[in-house]
Protein backbone atom coordinates (compact mmCIF):
# COMPACT_ATOMS: atom_id res chain seq x y z
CA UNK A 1 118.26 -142.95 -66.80
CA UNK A 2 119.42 -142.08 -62.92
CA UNK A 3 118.71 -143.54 -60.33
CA UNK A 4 118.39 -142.67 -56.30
CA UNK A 5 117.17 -143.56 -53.45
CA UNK A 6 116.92 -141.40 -50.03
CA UNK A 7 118.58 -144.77 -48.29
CA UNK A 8 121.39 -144.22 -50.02
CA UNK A 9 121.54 -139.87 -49.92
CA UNK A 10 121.35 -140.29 -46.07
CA UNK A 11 124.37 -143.31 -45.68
CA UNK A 12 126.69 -141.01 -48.21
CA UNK A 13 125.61 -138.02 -46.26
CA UNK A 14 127.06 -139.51 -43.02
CA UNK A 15 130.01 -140.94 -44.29
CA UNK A 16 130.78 -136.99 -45.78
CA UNK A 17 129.79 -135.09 -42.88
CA UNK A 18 131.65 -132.63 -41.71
CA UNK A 19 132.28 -129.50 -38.73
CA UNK A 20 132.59 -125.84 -40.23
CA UNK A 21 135.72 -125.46 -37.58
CA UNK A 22 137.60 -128.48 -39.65
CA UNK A 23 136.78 -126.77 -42.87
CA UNK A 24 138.00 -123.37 -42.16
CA UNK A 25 141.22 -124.48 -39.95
CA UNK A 26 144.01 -121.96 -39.16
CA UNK A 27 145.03 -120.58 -42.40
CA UNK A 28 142.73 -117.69 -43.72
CA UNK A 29 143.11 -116.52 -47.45
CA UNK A 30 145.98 -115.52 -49.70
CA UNK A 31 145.80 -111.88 -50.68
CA UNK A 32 148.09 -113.64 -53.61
CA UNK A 33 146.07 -115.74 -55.02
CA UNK A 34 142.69 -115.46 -56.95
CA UNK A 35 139.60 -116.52 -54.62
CA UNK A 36 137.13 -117.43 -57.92
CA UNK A 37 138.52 -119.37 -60.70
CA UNK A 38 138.99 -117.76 -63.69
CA UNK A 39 135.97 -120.17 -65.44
CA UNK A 40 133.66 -118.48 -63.03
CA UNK A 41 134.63 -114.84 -62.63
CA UNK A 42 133.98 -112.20 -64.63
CA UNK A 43 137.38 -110.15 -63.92
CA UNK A 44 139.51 -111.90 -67.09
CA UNK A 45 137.93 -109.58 -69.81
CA UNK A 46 138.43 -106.72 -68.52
CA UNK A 47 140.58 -103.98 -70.05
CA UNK A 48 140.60 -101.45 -67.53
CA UNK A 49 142.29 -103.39 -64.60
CA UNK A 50 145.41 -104.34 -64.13
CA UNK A 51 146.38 -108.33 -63.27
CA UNK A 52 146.69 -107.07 -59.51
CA UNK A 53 143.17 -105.21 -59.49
CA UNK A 54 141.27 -108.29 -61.63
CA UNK A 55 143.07 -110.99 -58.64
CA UNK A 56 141.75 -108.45 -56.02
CA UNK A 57 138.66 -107.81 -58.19
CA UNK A 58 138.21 -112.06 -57.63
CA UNK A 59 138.40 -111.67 -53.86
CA UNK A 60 135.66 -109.65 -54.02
CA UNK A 61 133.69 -112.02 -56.29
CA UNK A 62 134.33 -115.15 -54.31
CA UNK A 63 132.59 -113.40 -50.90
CA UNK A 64 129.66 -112.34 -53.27
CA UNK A 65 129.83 -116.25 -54.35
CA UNK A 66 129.70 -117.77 -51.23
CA UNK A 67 126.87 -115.04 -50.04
CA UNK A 68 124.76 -115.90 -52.57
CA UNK A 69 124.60 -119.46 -51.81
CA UNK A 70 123.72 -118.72 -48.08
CA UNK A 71 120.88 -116.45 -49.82
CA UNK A 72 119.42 -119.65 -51.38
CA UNK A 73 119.84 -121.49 -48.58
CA UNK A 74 117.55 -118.95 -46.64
CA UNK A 75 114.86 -120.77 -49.15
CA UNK A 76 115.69 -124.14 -49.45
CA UNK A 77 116.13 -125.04 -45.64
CA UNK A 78 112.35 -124.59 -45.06
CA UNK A 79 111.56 -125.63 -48.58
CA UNK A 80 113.01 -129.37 -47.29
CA UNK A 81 111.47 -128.97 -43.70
CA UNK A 82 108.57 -128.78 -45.34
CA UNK A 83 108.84 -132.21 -47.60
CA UNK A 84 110.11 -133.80 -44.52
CA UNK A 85 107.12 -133.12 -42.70
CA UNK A 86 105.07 -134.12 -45.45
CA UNK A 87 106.76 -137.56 -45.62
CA UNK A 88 106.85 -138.02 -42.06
CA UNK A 89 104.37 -140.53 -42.01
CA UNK A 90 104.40 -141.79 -45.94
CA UNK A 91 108.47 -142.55 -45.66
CA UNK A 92 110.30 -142.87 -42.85
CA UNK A 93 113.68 -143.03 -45.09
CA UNK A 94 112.75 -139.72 -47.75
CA UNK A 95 111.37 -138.16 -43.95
CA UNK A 96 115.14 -138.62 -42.23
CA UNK A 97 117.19 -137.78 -45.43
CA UNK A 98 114.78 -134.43 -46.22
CA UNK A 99 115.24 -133.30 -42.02
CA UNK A 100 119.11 -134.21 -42.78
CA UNK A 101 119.19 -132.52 -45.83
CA UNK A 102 117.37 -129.29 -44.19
CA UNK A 103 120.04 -129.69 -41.23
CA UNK A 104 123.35 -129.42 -43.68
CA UNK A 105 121.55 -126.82 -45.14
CA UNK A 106 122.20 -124.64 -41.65
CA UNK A 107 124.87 -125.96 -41.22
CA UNK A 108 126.34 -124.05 -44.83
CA UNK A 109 124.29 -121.16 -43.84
CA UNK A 110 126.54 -120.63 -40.78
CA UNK A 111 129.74 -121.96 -42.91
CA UNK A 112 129.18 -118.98 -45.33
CA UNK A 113 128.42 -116.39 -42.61
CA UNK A 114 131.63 -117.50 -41.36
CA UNK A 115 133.50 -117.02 -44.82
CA UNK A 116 131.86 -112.88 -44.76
CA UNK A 117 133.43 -112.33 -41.80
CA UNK A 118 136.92 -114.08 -43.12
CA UNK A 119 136.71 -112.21 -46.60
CA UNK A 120 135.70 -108.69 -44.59
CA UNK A 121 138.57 -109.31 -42.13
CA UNK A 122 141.01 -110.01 -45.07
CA UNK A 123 140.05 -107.50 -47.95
CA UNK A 124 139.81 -104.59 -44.52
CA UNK A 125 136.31 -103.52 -44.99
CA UNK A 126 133.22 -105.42 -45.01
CA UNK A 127 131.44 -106.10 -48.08
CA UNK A 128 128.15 -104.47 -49.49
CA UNK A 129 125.96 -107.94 -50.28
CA UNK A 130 122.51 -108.70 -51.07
CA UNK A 131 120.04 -108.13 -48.08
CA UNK A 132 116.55 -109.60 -47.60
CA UNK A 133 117.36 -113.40 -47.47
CA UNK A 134 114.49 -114.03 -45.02
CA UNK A 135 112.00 -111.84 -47.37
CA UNK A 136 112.62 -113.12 -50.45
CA UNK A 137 112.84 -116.67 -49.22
CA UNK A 138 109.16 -115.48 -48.26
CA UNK A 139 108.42 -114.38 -51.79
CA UNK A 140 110.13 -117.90 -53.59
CA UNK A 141 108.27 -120.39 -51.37
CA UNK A 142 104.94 -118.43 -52.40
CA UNK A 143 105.75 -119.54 -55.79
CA UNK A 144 104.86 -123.27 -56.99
CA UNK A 145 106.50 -125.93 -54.80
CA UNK A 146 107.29 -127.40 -58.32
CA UNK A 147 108.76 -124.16 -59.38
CA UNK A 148 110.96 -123.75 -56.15
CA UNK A 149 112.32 -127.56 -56.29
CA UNK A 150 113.40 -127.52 -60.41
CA UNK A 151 115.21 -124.26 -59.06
CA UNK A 152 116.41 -126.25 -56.29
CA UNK A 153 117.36 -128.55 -58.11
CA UNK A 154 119.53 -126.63 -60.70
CA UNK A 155 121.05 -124.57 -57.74
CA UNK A 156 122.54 -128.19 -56.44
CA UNK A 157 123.36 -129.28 -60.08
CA UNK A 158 125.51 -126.23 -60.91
CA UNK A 159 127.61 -126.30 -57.45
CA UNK A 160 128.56 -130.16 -58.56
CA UNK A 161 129.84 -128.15 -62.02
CA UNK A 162 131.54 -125.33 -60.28
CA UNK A 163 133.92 -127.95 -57.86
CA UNK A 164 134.67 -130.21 -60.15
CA UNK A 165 135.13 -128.45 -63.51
CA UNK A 166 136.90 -124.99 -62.23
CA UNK A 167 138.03 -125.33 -58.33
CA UNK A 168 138.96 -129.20 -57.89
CA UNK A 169 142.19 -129.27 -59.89
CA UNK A 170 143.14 -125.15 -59.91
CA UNK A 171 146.64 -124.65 -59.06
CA UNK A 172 146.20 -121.36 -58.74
CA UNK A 173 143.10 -120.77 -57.05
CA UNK A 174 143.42 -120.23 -53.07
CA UNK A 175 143.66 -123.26 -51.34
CA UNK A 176 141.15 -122.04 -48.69
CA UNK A 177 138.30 -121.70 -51.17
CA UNK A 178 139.30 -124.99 -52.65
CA UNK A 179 138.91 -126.31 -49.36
CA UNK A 180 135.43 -124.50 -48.65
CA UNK A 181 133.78 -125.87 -51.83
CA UNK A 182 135.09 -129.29 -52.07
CA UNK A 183 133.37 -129.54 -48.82
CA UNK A 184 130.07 -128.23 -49.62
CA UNK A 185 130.34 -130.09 -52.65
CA UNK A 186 130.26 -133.19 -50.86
CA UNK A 187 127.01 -132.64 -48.83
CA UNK A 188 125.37 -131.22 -51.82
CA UNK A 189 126.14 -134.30 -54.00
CA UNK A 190 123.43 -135.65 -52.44
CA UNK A 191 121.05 -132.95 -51.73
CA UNK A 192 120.80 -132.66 -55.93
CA UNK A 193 119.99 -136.23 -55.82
CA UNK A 194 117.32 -135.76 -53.62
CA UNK A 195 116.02 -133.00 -55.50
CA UNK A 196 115.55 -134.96 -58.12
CA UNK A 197 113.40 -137.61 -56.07
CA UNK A 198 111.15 -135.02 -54.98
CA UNK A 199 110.48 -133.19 -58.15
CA UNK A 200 109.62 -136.36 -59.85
CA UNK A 201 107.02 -137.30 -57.48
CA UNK A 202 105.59 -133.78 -57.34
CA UNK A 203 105.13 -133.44 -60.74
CA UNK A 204 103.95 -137.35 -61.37
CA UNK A 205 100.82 -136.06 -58.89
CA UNK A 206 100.19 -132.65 -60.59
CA UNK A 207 97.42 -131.97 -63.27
CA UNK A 208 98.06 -130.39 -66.28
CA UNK A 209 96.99 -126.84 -65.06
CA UNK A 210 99.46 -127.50 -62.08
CA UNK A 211 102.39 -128.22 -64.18
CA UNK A 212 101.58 -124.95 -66.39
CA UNK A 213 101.28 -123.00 -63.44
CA UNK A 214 104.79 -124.54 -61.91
CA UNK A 215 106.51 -123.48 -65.14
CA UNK A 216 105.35 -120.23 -65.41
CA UNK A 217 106.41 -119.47 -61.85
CA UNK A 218 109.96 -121.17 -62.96
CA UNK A 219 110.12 -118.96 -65.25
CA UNK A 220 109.26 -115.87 -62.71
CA UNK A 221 111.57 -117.28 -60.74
CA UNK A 222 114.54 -117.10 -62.96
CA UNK A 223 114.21 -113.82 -63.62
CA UNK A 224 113.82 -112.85 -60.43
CA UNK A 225 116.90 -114.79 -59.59
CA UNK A 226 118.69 -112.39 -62.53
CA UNK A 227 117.36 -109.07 -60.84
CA UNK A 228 119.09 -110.55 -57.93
CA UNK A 229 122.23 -110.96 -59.68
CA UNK A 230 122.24 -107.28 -60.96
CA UNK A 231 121.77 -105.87 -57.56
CA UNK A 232 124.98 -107.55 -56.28
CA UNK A 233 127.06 -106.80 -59.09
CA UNK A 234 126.18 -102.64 -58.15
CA UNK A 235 127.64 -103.69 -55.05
CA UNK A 236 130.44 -105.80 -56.52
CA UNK A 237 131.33 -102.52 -58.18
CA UNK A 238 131.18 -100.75 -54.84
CA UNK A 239 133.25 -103.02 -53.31
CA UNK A 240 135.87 -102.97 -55.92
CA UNK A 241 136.10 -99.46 -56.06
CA UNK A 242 136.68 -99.50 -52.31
CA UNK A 243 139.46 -102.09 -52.14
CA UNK A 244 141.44 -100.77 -55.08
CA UNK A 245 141.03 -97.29 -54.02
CA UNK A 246 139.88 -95.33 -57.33
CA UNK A 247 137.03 -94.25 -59.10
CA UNK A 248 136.22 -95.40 -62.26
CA UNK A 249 134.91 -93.64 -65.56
CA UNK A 250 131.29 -94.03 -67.13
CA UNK A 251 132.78 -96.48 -69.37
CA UNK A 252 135.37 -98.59 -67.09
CA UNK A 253 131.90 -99.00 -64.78
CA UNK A 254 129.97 -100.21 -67.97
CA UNK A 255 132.90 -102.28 -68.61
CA UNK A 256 133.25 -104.08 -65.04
CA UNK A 257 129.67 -104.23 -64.68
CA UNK A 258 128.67 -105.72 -68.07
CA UNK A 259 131.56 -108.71 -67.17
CA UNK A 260 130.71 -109.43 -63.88
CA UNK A 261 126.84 -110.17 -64.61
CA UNK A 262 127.74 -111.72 -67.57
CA UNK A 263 129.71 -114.22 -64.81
CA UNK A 264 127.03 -114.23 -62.42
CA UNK A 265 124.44 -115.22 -65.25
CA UNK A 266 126.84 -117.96 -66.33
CA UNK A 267 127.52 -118.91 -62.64
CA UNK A 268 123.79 -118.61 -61.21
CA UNK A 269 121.14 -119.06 -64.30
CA UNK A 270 123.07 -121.16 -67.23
CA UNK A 271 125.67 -123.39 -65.64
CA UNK A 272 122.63 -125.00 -63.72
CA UNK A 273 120.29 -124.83 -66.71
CA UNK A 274 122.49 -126.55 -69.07
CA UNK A 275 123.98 -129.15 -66.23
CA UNK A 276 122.69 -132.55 -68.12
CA UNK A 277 121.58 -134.40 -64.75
CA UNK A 278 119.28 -130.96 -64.22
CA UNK A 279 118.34 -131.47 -68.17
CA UNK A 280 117.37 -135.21 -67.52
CA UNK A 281 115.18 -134.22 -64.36
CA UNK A 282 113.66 -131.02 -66.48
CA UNK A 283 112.89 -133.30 -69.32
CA UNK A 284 111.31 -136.16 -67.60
CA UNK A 285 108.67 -133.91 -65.36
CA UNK A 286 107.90 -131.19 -68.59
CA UNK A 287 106.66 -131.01 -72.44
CA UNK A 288 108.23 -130.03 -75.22
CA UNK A 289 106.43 -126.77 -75.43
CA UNK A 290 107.38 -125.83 -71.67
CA UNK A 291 110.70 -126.96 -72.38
CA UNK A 292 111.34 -124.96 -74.96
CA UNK A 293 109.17 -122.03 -72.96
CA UNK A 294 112.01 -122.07 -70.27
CA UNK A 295 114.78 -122.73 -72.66
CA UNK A 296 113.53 -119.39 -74.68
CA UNK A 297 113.21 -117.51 -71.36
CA UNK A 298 117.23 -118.87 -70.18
CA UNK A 299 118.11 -117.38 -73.57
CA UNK A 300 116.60 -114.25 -73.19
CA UNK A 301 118.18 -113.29 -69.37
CA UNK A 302 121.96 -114.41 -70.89
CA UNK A 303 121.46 -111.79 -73.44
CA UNK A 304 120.24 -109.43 -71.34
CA UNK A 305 116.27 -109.42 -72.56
CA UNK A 306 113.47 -109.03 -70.14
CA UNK A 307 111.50 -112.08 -70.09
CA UNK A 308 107.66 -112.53 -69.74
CA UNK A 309 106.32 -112.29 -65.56
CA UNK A 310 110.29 -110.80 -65.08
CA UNK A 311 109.68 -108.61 -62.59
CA UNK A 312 112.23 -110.20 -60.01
CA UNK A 313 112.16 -109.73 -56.31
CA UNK A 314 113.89 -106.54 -56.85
């Protein structure tokens, strides 16, 4: 079994800490190069493009990428404001990790704003992306705070899985995204750990109807995270058939789209789902019956299934 403490989070988070301006530097992005590894895009499978239009096709996928972590973030900033608060006068050390934590948080919020404008600038257009942060931030911190931090919590997980599986050691991936996620990696290393402190001592204080209800609304949540994901690929498809110029057929748009949520659900839903740390924390705070309740409703969104309370925040 893990272990962490928020001593530790906050001494690792200051030894990692770093200024957007250092991140992004002087060289932009390589019109070249793919922008989204190949382990994380949906663009490989598909027939209808060319090598050229799937590379440009990942350009457009990596500013969706980074967009949809500042869309999180819109959530989780307050989410952690709030726990700090909380702690305040409980823990003085979970108090200044959780306000540190909520700080870095900006902090990424303003790196990836930064990253639209370089992606706009660079592809010659600016991209249609998910709107709303602020609202449905609103709508996921109604849900059960022990909902919103396994989410969290799996959201963290799967960007330590995206560096170091697909982006770390990618010769051919830009070396400006590289640079951009081994970075946010770094900070987020730790805010996954403390995730993990704070959902076990939510759920150790919950009663049985509380844990029910924080399921169910995990469940809610990830569908509403997959209605999410649909709206941006329509505007992934958009966007693609703005940068390459043409218009595609009924079936090259079935095509596209079916691949590109397929990537998103692996990116977003099932790469977080199936990280093992995330498994260890789900495991430790739930039964076997909700266990397998999420695990049944994780199967159903990858195949495309509407899931029960999946209405999303569409």
């Amino acid at each position: 079994m893990v272990t962490y403490s928020y001593g530790e989070c906050l001494k690792r988070s200051y030894r990692v800490n770093w200024r957007i301006k250092d991140v992004l530097g002087t060289v932009g992005f390589d019109l070249n190069r793919p922008w989204l590894p190949t382990e994380l895009s949906g663009a490989g499978g598909i027939r209808c493009l060319d090598p050229g239009e799937k590379r440009k096709l990942t350009h457009l996928e990596m500013g969706a990428y980074a967009h949809l972590f500042r869309f999180v973030e819109a959530f989780i900033t307050p989410e952690m404001l709030g726990l700090a608060q909380e702690a305040r006068s409980l823990n003085l050390e979970a108090f200044e990790a959780l306000t540190n934590f909520a700080s870095e948080e900006v902090k990424h919020m303003h790196l990836f704003g930064e990253i639209r404008r370089l992606v706009d600038e660079a592809v010659g257009f600016p991209l249609e992306l998910l709107e709303g942060e602020n609202e449905v931030a609103g709508v996921v911190l109604g849900r059960h705070r022990g909902a919103v931090l396994l989410l969290t919590a799996a959201i963290e997980w799967f960007t330590q899985h995206h560096f170091l599986t697909a982006m770390k050691d990618s010769e051919e991936l830009d070396p400006l995204t590289r640079e951009i996620f081994r970075h946010h990696w770094m900070e987020e290393a730790q805010h996954a750990q403390l995730d993990h402190l704070e959902a076990v001592h939510l759920f150790r204080e919950l009663s049985q109807a509380g844990r029910d209800q924080a399921i169910e609304d995990l469940v809610w949540l990830l569908a509403a995270v997959d209605g999410l994901l649909q709206r941006q690929v329509g505007h992934d498809l958009a966007n693609l058939g703005r940068y390459l110029g043409r218009t595609f057929t009924e079936a090259e748009r079935g095509e596209i789209q079916g691949h590109l949520l397929k990537a998103k659900r692996h990116c977003f839903i099932e790469s977080g789902w199936a990280h093992p740390n995330f498994q260890e924390l789900f495991q430790m705070v739930t039964t076997p019956d909700q266990q397998a309740s999420v695990g049944q409703a994780v199967g159903l969104l990858l195949q495309g299934n509407p899931v029960p309370l999946g209405h999303g925040v569409a």
